[in-house]
N, C-alpha and C. Protein backbone atom coordinates (compact mmCIF):
# COMPACT_ATOMS: atom_id res chain seq x y z
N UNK A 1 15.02 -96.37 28.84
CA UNK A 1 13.84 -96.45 29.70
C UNK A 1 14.20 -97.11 31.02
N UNK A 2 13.87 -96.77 31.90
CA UNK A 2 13.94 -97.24 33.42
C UNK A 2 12.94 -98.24 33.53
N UNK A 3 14.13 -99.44 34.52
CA UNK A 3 13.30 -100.66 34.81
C UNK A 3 11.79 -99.95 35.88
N UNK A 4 10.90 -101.29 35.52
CA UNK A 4 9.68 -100.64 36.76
C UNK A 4 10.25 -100.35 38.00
N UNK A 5 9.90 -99.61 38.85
CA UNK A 5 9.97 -99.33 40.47
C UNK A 5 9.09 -100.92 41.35
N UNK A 6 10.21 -101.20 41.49
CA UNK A 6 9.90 -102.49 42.92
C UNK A 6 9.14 -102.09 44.31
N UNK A 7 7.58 -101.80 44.23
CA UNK A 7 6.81 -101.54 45.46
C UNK A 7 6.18 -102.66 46.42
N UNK A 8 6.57 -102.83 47.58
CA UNK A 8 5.78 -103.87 48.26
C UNK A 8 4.87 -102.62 49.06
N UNK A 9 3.49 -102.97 48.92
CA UNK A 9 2.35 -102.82 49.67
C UNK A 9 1.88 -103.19 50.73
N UNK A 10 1.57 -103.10 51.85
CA UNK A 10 1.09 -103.93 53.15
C UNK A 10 0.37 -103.54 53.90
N UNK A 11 -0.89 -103.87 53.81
CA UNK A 11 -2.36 -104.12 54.22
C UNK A 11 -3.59 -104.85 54.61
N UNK A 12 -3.50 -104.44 55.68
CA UNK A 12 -4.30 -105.50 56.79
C UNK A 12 -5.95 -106.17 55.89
N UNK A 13 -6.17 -104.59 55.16
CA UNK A 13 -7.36 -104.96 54.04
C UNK A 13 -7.45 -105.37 53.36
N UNK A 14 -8.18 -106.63 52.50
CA UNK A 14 -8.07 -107.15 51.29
C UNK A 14 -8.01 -106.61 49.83
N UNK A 15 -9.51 -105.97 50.50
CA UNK A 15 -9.80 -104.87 49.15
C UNK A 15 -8.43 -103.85 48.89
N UNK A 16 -8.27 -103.58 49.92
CA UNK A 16 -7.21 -102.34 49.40
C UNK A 16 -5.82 -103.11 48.49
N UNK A 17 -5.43 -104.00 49.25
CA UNK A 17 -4.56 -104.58 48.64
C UNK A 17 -4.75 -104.84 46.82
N UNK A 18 -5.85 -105.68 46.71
CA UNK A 18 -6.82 -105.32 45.30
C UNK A 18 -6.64 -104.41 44.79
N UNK A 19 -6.77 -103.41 45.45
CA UNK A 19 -7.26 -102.03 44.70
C UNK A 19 -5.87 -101.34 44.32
N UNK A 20 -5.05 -101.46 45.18
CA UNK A 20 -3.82 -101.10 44.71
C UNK A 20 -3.40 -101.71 43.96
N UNK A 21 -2.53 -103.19 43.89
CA UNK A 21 -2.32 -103.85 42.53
C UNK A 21 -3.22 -103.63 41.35
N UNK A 22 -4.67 -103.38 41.32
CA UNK A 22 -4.88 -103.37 40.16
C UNK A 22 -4.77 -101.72 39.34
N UNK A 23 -4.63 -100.97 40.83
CA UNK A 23 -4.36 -99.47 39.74
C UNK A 23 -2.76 -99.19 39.12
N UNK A 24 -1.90 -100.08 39.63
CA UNK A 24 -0.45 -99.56 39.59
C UNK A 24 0.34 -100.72 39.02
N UNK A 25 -0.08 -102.44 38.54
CA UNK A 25 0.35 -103.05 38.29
C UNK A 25 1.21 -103.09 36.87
N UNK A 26 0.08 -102.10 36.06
CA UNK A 26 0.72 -102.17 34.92
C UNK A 26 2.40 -101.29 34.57
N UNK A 27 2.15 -100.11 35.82
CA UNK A 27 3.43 -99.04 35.89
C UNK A 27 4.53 -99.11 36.89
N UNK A 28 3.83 -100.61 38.08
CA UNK A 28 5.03 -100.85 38.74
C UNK A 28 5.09 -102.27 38.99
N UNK A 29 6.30 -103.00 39.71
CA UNK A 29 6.34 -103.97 39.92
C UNK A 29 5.89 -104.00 41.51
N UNK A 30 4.50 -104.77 42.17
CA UNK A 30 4.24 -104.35 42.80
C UNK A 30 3.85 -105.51 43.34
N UNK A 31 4.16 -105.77 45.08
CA UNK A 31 4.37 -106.72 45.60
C UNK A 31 3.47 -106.77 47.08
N UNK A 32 2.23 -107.48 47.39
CA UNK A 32 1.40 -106.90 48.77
C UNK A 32 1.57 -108.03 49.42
N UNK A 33 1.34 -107.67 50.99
CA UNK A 33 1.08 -108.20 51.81
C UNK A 33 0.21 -108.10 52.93
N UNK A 34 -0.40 -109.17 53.57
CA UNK A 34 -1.78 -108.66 54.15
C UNK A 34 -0.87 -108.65 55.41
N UNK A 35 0.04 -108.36 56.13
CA UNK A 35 0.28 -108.36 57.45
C UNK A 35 2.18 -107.92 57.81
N UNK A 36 2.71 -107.49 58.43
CA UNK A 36 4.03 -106.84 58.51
C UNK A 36 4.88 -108.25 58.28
N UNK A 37 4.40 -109.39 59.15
CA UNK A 37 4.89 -110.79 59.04
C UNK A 37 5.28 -111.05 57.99
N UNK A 38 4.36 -111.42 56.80
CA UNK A 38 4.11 -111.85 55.22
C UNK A 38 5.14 -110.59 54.41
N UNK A 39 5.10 -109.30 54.89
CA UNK A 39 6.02 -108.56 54.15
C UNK A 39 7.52 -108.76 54.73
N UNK A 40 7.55 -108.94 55.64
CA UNK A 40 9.07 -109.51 55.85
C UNK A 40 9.69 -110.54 55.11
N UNK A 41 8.85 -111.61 54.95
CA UNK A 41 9.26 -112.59 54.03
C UNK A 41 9.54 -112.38 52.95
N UNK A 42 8.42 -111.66 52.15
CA UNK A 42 8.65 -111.00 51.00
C UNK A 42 9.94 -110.17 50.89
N UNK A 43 10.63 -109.18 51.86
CA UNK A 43 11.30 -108.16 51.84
C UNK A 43 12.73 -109.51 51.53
N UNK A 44 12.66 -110.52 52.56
CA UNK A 44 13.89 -111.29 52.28
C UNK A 44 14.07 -112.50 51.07
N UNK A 45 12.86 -111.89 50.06
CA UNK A 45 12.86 -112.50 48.84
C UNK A 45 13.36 -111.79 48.08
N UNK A 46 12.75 -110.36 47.71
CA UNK A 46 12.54 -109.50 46.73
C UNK A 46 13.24 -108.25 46.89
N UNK A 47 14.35 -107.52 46.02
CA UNK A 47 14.50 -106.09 46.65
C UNK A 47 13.18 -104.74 46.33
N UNK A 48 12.85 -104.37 46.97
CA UNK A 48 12.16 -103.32 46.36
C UNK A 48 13.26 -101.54 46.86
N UNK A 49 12.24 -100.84 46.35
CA UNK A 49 12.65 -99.39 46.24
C UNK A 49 11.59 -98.37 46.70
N UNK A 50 10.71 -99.01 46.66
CA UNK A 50 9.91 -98.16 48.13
C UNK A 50 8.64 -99.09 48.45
N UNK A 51 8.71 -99.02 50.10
CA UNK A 51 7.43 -99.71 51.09
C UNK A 51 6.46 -98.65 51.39
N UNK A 52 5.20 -98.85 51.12
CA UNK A 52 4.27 -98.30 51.55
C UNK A 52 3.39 -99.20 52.55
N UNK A 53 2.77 -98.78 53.96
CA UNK A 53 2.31 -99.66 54.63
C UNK A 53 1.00 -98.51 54.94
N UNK A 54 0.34 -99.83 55.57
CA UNK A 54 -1.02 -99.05 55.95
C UNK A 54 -0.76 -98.55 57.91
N UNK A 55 -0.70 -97.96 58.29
CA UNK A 55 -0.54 -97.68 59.93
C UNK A 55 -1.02 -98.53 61.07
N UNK A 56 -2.64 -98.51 60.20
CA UNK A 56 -3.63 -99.68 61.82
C UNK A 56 -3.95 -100.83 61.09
N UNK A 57 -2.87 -102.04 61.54
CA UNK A 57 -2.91 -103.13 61.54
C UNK A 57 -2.77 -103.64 62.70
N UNK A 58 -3.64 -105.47 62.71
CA UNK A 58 -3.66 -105.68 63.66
C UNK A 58 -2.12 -106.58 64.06
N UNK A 59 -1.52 -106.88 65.58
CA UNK A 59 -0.60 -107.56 65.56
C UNK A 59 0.81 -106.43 65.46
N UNK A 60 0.74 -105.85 64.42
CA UNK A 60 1.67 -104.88 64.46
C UNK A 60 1.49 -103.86 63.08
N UNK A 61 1.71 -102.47 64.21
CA UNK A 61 1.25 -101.01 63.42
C UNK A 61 1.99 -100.83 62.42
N UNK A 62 1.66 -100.02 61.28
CA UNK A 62 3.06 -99.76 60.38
C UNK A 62 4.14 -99.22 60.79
N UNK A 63 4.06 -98.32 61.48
CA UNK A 63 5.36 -97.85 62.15
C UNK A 63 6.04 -98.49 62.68
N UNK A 64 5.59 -100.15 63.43
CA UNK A 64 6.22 -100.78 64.19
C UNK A 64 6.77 -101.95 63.31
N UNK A 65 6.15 -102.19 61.97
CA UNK A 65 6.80 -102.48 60.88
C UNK A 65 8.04 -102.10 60.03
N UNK A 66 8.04 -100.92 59.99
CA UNK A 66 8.57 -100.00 59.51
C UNK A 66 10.19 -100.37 60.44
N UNK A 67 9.93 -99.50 62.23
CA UNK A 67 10.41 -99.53 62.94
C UNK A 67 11.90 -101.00 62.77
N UNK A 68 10.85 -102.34 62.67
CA UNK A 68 11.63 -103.51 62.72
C UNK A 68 12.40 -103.77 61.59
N UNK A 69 12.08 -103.24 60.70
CA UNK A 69 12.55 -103.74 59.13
C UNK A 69 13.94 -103.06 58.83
N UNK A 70 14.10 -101.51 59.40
CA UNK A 70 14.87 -100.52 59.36
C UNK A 70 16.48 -100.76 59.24
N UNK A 71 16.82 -101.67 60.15
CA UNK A 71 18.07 -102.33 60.38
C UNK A 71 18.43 -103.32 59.65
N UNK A 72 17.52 -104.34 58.74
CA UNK A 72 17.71 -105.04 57.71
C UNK A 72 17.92 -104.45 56.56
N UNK A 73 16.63 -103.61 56.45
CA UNK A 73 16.38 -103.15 55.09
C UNK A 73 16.26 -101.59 55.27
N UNK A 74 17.75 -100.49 55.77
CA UNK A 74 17.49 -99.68 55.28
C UNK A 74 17.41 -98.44 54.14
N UNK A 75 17.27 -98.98 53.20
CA UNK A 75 17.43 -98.30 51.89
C UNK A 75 16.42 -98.02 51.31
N UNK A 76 15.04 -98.63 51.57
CA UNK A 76 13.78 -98.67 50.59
C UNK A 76 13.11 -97.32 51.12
N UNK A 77 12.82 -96.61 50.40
CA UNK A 77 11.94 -95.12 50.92
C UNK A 77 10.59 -95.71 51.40
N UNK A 78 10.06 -95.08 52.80
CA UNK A 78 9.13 -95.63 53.32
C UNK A 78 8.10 -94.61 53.10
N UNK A 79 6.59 -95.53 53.47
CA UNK A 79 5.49 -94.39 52.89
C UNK A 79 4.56 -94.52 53.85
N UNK A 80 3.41 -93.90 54.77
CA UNK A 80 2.64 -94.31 55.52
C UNK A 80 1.40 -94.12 55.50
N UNK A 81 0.21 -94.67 55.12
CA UNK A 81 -1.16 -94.64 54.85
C UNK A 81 -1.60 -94.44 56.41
N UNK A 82 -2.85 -93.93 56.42
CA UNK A 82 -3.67 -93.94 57.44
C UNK A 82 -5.20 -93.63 57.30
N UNK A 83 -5.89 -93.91 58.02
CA UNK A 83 -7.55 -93.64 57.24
C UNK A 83 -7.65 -92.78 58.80
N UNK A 84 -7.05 -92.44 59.61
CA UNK A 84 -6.67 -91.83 60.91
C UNK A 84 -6.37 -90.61 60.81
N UNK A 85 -6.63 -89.55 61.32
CA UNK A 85 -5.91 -88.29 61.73
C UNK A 85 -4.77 -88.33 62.68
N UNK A 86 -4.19 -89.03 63.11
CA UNK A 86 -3.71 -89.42 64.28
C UNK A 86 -2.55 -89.03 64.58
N UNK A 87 -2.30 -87.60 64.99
CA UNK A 87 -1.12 -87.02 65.09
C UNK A 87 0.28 -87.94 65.75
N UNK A 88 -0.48 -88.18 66.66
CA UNK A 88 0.87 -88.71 67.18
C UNK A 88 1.07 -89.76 66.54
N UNK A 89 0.54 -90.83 65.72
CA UNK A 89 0.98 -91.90 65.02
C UNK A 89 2.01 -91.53 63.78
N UNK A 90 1.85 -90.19 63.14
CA UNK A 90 2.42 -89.47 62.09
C UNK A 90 3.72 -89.23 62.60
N UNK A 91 3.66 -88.31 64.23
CA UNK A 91 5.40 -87.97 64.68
C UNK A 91 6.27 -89.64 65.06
N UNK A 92 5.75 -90.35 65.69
CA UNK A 92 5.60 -91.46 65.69
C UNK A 92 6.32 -92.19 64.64
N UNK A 93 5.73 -92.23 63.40
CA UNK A 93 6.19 -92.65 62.02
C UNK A 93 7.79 -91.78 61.39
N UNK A 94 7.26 -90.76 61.32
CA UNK A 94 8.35 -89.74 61.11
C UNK A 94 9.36 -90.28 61.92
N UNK A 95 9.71 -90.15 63.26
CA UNK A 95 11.01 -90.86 64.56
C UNK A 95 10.99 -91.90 64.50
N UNK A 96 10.59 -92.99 64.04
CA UNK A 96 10.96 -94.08 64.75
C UNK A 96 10.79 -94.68 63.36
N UNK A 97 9.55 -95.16 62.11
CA UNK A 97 10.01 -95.34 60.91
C UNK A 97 10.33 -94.94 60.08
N UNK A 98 11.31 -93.63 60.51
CA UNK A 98 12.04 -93.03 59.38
C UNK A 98 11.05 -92.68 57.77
N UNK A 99 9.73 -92.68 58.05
CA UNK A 99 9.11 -92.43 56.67
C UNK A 99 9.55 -91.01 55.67
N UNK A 100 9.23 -91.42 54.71
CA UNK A 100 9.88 -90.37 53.85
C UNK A 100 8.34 -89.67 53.65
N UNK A 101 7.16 -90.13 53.71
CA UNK A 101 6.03 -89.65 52.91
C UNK A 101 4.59 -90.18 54.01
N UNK A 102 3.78 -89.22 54.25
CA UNK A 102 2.42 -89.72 55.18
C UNK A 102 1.27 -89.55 54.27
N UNK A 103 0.46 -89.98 54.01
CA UNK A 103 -0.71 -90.07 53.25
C UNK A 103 -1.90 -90.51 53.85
N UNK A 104 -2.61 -89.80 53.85
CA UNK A 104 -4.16 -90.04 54.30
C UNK A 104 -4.76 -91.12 53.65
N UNK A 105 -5.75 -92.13 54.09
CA UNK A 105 -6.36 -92.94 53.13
C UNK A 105 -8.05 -92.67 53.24
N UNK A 106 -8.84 -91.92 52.11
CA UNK A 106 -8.51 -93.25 50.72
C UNK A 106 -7.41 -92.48 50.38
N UNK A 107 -6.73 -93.57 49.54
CA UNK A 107 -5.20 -92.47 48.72
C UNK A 107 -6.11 -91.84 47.50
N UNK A 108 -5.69 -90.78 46.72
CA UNK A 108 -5.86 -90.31 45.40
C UNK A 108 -5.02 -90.90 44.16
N UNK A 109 -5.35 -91.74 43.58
CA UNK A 109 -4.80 -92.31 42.48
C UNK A 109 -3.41 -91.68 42.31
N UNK A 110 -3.95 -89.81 42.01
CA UNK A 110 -2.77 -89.52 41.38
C UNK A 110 -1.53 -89.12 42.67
N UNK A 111 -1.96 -88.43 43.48
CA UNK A 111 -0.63 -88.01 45.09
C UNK A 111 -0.75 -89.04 44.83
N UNK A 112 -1.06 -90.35 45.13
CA UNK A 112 -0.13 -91.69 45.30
C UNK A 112 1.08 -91.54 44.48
N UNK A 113 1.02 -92.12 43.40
CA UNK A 113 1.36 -91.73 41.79
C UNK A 113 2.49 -90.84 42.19
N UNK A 114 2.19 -89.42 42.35
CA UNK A 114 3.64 -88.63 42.68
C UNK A 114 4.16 -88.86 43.60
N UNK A 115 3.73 -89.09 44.64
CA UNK A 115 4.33 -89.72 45.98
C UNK A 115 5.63 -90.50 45.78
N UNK A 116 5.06 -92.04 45.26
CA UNK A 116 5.99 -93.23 44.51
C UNK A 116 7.02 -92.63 44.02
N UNK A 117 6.87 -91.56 43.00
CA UNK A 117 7.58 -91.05 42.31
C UNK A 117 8.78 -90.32 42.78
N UNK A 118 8.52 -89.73 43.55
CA UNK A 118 9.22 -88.65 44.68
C UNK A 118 10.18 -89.55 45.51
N UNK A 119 9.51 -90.40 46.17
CA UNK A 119 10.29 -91.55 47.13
C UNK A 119 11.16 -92.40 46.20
N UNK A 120 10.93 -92.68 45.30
CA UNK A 120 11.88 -93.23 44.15
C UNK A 120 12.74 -92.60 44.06
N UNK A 121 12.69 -90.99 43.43
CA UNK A 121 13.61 -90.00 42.72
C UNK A 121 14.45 -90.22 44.49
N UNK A 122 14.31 -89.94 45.36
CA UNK A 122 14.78 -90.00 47.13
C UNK A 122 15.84 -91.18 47.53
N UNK A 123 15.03 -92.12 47.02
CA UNK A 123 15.83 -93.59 46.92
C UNK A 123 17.25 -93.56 45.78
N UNK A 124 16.79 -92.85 44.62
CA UNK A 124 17.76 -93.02 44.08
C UNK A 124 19.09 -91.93 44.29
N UNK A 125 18.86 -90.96 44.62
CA UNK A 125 19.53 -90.10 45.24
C UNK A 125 20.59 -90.46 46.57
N UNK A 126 19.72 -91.36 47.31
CA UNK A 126 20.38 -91.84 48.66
C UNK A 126 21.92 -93.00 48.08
N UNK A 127 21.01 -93.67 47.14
CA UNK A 127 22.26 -94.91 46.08
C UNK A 127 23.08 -93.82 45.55
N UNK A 128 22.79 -92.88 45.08
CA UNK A 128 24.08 -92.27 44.16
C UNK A 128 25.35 -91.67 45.19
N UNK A 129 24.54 -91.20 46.35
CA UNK A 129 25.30 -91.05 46.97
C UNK A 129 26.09 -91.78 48.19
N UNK A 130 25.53 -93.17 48.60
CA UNK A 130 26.11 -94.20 49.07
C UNK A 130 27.54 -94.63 48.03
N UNK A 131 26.93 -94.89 46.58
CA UNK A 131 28.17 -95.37 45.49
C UNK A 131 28.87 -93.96 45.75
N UNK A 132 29.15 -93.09 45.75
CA UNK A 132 30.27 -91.97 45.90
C UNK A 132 31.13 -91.99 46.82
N UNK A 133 30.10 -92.19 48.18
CA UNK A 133 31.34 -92.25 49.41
C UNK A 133 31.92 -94.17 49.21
N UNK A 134 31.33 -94.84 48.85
CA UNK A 134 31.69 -96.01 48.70
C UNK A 134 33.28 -95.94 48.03
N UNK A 135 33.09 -95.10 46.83
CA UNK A 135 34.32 -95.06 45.55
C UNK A 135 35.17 -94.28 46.76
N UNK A 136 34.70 -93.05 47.46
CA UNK A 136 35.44 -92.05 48.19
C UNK A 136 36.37 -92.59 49.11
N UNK A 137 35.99 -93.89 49.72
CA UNK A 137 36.33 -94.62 51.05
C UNK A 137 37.41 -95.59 50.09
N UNK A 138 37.18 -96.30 48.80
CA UNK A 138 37.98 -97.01 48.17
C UNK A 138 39.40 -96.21 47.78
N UNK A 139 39.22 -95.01 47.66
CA UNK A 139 40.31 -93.90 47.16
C UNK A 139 41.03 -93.57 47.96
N UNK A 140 40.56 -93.28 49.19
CA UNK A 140 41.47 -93.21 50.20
C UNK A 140 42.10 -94.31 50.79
N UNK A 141 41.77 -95.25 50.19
CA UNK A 141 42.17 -96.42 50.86
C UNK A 141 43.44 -96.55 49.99
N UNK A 142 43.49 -96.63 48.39
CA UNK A 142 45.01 -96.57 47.91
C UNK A 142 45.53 -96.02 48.31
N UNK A 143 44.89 -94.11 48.40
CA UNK A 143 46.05 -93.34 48.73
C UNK A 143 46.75 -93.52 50.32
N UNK A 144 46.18 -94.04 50.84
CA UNK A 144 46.77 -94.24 52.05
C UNK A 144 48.16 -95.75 51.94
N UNK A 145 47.22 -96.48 51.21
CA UNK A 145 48.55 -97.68 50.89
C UNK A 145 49.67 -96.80 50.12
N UNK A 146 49.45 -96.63 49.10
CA UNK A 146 50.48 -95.66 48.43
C UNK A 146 51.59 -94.87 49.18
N UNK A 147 50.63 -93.89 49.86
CA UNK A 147 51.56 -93.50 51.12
C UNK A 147 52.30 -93.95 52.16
N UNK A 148 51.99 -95.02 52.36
CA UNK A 148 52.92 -96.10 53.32
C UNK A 148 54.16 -96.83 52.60
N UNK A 149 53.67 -97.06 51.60
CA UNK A 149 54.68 -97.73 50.36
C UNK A 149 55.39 -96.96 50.37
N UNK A 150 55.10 -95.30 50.50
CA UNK A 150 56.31 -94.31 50.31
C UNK A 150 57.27 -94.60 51.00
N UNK A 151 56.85 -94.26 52.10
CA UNK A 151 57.21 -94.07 53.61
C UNK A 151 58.08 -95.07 53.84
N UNK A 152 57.78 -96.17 53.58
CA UNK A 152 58.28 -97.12 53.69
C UNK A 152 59.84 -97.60 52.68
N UNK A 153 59.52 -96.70 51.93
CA UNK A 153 60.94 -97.11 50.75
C UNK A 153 61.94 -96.03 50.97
């Protein structure tokens, strides 16, 4: 069985924050914050495996969350709520926080649900293939000593 999925949440709303921990607590390990600030802290506590943020916050947008976090933390599949139509906040998100997933809010229990799921299966895909070129870069690295050792004798 697979450990829970590590989600931090971040939302300017109370309720929502609520509302999310209490629909997903039992199926994920799930971590909120009411502001991009408070999830940074969190981010340099906790690893997670995918961020979902809400877009219109005050102080700073999700994207501009997103945006800042990217260079610390980029491995976590990102997700972007909006209660907005707001095209350009979406291309926006897409270029600049690299999101993997846009979602309208209210969310639907269940697209949330597959969403997570999807950005997970994404996340883990991105690790399998980081550990490959990792081993790939270690391999060439003997064979290249090896080869000098030749060369050298």
């Amino acid at each position: 069985m697979q450990e829970k999925i590590n989600i931090l949440y971040v939302d300017d709303e109370e309720n929502n924050l609520i509302s999310f921990k209490a629909t997903f607590r039992k199926k994920y390990n799930v971590k909120t914050a009411i502001s991009g600030e408070e999830a940074m802290v969190l981010l340099s506590n906790h690893p997670f495996e995918v961020i979902i943020t809400d877009q219109r916050m005050p102080k700073m947008t999700g994207v501009e969350f997103l945006e800042h976090i990217i260079p610390t933390y980029p491995d976590p599949t990102r997700i972007l709520l909006t209660g907005y139509t707001d095209m350009a906040a979406v291309v926006e998100a897409i270029n600049k926080g690299k999101i993997f997933h846009y979602l309208n809010k209210p969310w639907s229990e269940e697209e949330l649900d597959n969403t997570i799921q999807k950005a997970y299966q994404a996340f883990m895909e991105k690790k399998k293939i980081k550990e490959a070129n990792d081993q790939l870069s270690l391999t060439n690295e003997q064979l290249e000593f090896l080869l000098r050792q030749r060369l050298l004798s």
